[in-house]
Protein backbone atom coordinates (compact mmCIF):
# COMPACT_ATOMS: atom_id res chain seq x y z
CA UNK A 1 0.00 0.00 0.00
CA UNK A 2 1.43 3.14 -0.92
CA UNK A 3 1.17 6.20 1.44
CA UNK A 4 -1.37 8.86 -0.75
CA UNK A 5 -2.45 11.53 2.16
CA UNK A 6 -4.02 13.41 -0.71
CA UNK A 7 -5.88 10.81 -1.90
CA UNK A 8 -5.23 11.61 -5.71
CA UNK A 9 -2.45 9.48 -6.00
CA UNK A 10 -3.28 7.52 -9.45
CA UNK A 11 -4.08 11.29 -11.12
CA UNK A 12 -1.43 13.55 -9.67
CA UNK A 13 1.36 10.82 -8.63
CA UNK A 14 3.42 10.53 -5.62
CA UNK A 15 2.75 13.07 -2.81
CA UNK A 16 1.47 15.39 -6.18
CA UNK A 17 5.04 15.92 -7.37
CA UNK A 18 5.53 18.45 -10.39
CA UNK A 19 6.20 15.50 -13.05
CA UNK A 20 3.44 13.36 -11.65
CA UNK A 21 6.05 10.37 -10.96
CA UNK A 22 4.20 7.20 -9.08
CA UNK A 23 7.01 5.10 -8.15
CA UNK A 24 8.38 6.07 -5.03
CA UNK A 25 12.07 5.08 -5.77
CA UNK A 26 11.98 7.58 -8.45
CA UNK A 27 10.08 10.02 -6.23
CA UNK A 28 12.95 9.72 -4.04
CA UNK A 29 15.38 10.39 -6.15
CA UNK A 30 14.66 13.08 -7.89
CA UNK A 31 13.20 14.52 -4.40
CA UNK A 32 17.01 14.14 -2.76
CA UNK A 33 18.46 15.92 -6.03
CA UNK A 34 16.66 19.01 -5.79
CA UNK A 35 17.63 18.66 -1.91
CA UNK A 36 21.26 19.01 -2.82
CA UNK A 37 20.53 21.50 -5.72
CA UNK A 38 18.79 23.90 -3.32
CA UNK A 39 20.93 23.36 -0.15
CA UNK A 40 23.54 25.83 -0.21
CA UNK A 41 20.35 28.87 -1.16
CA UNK A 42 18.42 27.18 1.94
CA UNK A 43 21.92 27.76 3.79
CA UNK A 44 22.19 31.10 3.09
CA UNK A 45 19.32 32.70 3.37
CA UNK A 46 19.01 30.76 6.87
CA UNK A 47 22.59 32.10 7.87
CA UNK A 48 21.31 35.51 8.02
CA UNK A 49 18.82 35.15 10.36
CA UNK A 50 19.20 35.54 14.15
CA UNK A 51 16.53 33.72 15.60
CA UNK A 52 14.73 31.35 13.42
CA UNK A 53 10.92 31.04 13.11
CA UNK A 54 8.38 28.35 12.00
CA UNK A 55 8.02 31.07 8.50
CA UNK A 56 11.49 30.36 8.56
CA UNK A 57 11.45 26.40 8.44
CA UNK A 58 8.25 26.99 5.70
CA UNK A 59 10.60 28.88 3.81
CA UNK A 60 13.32 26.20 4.36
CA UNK A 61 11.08 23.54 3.14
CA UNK A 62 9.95 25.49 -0.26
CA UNK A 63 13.44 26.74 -0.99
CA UNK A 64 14.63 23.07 -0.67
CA UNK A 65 11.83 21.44 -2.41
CA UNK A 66 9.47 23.75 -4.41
CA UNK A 67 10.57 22.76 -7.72
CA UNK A 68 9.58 19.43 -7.22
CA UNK A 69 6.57 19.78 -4.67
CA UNK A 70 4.37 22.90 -5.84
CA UNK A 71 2.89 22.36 -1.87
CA UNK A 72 6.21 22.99 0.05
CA UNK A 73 6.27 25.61 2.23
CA UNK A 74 3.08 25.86 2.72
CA UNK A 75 1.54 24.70 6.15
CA UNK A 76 0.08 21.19 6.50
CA UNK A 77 -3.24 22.43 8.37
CA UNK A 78 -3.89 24.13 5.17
CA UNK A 79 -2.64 21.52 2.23
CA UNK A 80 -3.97 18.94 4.41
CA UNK A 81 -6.13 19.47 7.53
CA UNK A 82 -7.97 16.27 7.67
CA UNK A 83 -4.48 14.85 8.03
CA UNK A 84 -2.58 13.49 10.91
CA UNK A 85 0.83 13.47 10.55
């Protein structure tokens, strides 16, 4: 069983990533490549701040994985608030 918290996992693919991928292994990969793409922007523009905030982390998360997942950064109450995770 595949994990599909959006419940539209057959028309917009794995966790409703930009290419509409299914398999999970390729999810994955891709996923960790714009990880290391993004890293050293997330690093930066986390470097600058002197107290970090949860805006921050949101801003972490889309910086790191936006091009791949048009939901990151964006709070899980509202992408998902029947959800718990």
């Amino acid at each position: 069983m595949i994990f599909d918290p959006f419940g539209d996992f057959e028309s917009r693919g794995y966790l409703r990533n930009s290419q509409r991928l299914k398999d999970p292994a390729e999810v994955k990969a891709l996923e960790h490549c714009h990880f290391l793409k993004n890293l050293d922007m997330a690093f930066s523009a986390l470097a600058s701040l002197e107290q970090l905030a949860y805006e921050h982390v949101l801003a972490t998360h889309k910086t790191l994985f936006g091009s791949f997942y048009p939901w990151a950064g964006q709070d899980r109450a509202a992408i998902a608030p029947d959800l718990a995770i």
